[in-house]
C-alpha atoms as a PDB file:
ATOM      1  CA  UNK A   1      -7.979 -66.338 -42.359  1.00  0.00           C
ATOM      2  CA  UNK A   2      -9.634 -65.362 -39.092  1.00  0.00           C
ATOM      3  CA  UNK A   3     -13.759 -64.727 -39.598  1.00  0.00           C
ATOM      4  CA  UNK A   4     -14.749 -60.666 -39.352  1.00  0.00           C
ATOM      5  CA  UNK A   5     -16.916 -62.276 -36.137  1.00  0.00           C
ATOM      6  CA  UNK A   6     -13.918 -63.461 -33.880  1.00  0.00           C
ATOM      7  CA  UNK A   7     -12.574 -59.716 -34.597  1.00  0.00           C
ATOM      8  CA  UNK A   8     -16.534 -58.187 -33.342  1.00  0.00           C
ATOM      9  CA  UNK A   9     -16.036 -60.493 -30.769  1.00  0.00           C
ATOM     10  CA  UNK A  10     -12.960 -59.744 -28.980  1.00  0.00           C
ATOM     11  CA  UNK A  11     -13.248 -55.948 -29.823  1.00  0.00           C
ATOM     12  CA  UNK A  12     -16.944 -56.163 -28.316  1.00  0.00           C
ATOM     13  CA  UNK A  13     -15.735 -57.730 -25.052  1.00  0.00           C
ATOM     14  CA  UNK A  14     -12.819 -55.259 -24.880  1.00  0.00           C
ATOM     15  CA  UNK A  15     -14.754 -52.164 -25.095  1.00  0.00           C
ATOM     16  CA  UNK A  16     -17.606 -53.909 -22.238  1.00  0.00           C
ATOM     17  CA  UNK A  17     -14.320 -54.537 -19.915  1.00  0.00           C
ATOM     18  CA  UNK A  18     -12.915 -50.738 -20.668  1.00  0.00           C
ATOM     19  CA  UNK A  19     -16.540 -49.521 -19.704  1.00  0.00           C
ATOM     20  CA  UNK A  20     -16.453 -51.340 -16.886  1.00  0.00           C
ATOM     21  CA  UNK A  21     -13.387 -50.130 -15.608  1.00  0.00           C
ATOM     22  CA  UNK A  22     -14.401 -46.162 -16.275  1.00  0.00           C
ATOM     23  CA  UNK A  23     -17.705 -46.908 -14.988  1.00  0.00           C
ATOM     24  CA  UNK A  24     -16.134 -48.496 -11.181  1.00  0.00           C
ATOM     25  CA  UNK A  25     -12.769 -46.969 -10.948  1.00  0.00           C
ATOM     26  CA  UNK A  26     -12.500 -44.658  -8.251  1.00  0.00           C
ATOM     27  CA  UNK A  27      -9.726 -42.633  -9.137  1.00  0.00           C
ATOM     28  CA  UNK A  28      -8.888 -40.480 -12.268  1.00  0.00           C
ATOM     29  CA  UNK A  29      -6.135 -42.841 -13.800  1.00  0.00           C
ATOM     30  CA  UNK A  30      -8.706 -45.658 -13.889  1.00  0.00           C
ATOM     31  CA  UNK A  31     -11.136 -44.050 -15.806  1.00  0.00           C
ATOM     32  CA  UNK A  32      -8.859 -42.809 -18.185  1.00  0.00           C
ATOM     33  CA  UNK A  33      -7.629 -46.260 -18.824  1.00  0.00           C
ATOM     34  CA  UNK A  34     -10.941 -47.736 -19.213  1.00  0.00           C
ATOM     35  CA  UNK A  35     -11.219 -44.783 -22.197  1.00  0.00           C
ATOM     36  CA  UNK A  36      -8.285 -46.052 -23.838  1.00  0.00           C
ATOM     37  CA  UNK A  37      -9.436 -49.243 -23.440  1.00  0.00           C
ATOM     38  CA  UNK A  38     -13.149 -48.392 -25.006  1.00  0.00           C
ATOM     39  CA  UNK A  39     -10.967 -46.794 -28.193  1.00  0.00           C
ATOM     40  CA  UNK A  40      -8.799 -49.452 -28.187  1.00  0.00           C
ATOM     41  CA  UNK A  41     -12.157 -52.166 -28.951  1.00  0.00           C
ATOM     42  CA  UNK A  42     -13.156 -49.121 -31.451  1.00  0.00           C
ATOM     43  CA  UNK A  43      -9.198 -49.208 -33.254  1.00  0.00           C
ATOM     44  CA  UNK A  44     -10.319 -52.805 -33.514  1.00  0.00           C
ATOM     45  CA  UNK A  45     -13.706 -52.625 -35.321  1.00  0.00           C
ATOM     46  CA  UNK A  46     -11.982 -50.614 -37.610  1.00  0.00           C
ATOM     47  CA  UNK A  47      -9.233 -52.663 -38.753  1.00  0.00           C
ATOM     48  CA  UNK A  48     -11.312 -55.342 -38.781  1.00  0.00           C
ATOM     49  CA  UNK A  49     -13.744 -53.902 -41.535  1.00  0.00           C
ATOM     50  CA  UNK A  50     -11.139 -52.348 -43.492  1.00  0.00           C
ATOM     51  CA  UNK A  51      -9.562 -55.741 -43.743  1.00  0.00           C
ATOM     52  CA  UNK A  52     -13.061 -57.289 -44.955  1.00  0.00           C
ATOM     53  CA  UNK A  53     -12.888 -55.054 -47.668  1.00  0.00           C
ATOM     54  CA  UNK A  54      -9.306 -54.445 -48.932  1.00  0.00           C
ATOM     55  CA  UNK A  55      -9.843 -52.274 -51.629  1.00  0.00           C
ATOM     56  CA  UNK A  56     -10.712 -49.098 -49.247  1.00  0.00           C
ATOM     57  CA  UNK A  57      -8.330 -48.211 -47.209  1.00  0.00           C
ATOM     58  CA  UNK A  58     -10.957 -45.814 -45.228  1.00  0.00           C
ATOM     59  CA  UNK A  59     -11.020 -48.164 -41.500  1.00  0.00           C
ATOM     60  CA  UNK A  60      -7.136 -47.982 -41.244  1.00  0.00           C
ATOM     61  CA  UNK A  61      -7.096 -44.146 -42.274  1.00  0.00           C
ATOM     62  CA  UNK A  62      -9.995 -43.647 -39.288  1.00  0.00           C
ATOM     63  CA  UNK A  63      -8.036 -45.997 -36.900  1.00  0.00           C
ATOM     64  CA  UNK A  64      -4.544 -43.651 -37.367  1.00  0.00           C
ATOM     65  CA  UNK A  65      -6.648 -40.890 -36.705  1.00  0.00           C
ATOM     66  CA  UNK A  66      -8.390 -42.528 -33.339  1.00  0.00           C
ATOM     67  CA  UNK A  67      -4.858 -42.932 -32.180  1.00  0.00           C
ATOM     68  CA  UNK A  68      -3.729 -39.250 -32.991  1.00  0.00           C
ATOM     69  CA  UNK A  69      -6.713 -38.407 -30.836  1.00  0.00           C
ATOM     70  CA  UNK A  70      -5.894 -40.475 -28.050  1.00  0.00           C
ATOM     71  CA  UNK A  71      -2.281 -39.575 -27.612  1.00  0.00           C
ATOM     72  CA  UNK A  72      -3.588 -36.044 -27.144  1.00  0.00           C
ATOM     73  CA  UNK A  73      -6.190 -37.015 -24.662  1.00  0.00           C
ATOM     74  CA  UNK A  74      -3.879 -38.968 -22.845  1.00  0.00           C
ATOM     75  CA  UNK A  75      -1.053 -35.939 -22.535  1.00  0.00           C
ATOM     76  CA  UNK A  76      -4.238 -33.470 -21.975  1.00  0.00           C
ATOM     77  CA  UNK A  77      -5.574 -35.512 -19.315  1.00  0.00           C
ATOM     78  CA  UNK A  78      -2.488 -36.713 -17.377  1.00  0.00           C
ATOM     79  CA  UNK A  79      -1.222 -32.707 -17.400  1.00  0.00           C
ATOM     80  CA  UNK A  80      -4.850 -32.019 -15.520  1.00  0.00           C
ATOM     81  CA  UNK A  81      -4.458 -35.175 -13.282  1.00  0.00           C
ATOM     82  CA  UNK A  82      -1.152 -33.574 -12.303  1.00  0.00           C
ATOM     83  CA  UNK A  83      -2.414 -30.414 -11.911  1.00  0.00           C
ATOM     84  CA  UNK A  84      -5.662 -31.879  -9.567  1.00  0.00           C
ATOM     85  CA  UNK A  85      -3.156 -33.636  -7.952  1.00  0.00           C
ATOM     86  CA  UNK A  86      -0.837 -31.029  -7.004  1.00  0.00           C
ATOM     87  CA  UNK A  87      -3.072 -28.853  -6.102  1.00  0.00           C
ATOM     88  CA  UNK A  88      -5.526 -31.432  -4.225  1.00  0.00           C
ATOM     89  CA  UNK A  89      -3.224 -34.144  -2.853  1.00  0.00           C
ATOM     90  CA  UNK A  90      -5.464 -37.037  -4.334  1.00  0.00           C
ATOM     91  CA  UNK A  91      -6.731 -38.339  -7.660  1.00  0.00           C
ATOM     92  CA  UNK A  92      -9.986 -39.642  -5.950  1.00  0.00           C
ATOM     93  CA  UNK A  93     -12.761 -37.665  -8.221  1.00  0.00           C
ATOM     94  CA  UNK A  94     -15.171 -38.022  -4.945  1.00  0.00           C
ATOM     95  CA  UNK A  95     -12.669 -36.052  -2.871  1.00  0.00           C
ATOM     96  CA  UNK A  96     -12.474 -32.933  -5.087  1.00  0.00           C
ATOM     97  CA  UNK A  97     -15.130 -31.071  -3.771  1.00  0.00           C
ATOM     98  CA  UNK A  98     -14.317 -27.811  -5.024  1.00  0.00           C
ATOM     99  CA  UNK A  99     -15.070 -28.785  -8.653  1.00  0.00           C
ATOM    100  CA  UNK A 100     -18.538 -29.614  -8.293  1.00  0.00           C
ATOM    101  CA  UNK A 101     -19.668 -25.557  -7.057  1.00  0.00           C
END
C-alpha cells in the first residue's frame, strides 16, 4: 500500500506546476489549463484522504463534485475564449484592451 505522503507529494507538486503555468502563460488556454491542473492536485488530496479512512466515503463524494465543477468551467470558459477570439482575433489577455475600461 502506497503511504498517504507519496499521494501529498505528487498532488503538492502538481498543483505548484498548474500554478505555475496560470501564473506565466500568456494566453487564455494556458491559464485555463494550469486551473485544471491546480484541481486536478486538489481531486488528488481528496482521494487520497478518503482512502486513509475507508469508512467515509465524504473525499470521493467532494472529488465527483470538483469534477462536475470543472467540466462546466471548462465549457463556460472555452465558449468565452471563442467568443474573445472571434471578436478580437487573439487569445493573448495583454492584447484585449477593451476589457480593462
Amino acid at each position: 500500500m502506497i503511504p498517504l505522503e507519496h499521494y501529498l507529494f505528487v498532488a503538492a507538486a502538481l498543483f505548484c506546476i498548474g500554478l505555475a503555468i496560470a501564473v506565466t502563460k500568456r494566453h487564455f488556454i494556458g491559464m485555463l489549463l494550469g486551473i485544471e491542473l491546480m484541481l486536478n492536485a486538489v481531486n488528488i488530496n481528496l482521494i487520497a484522504f478518503s482512502r486513509h479512512d475507508p469508512e467515509k466515503l465524504g473525499g470521493q463524494l467532494f472529488a465527483l463534485f470538483v469534477i462536475v465543477v470543472a467540466a462546466a468551467e471548462v465549457t463556460v470558459a472555452l465558449a468565452i475564449i471563442m467568443r474573445v477570439y472571434g471578436h478580437y482575433k487573439t487569445v493573448d489577455p495583454d492584447k484585449v484592451s477593451e476589457l480593462k475600461q
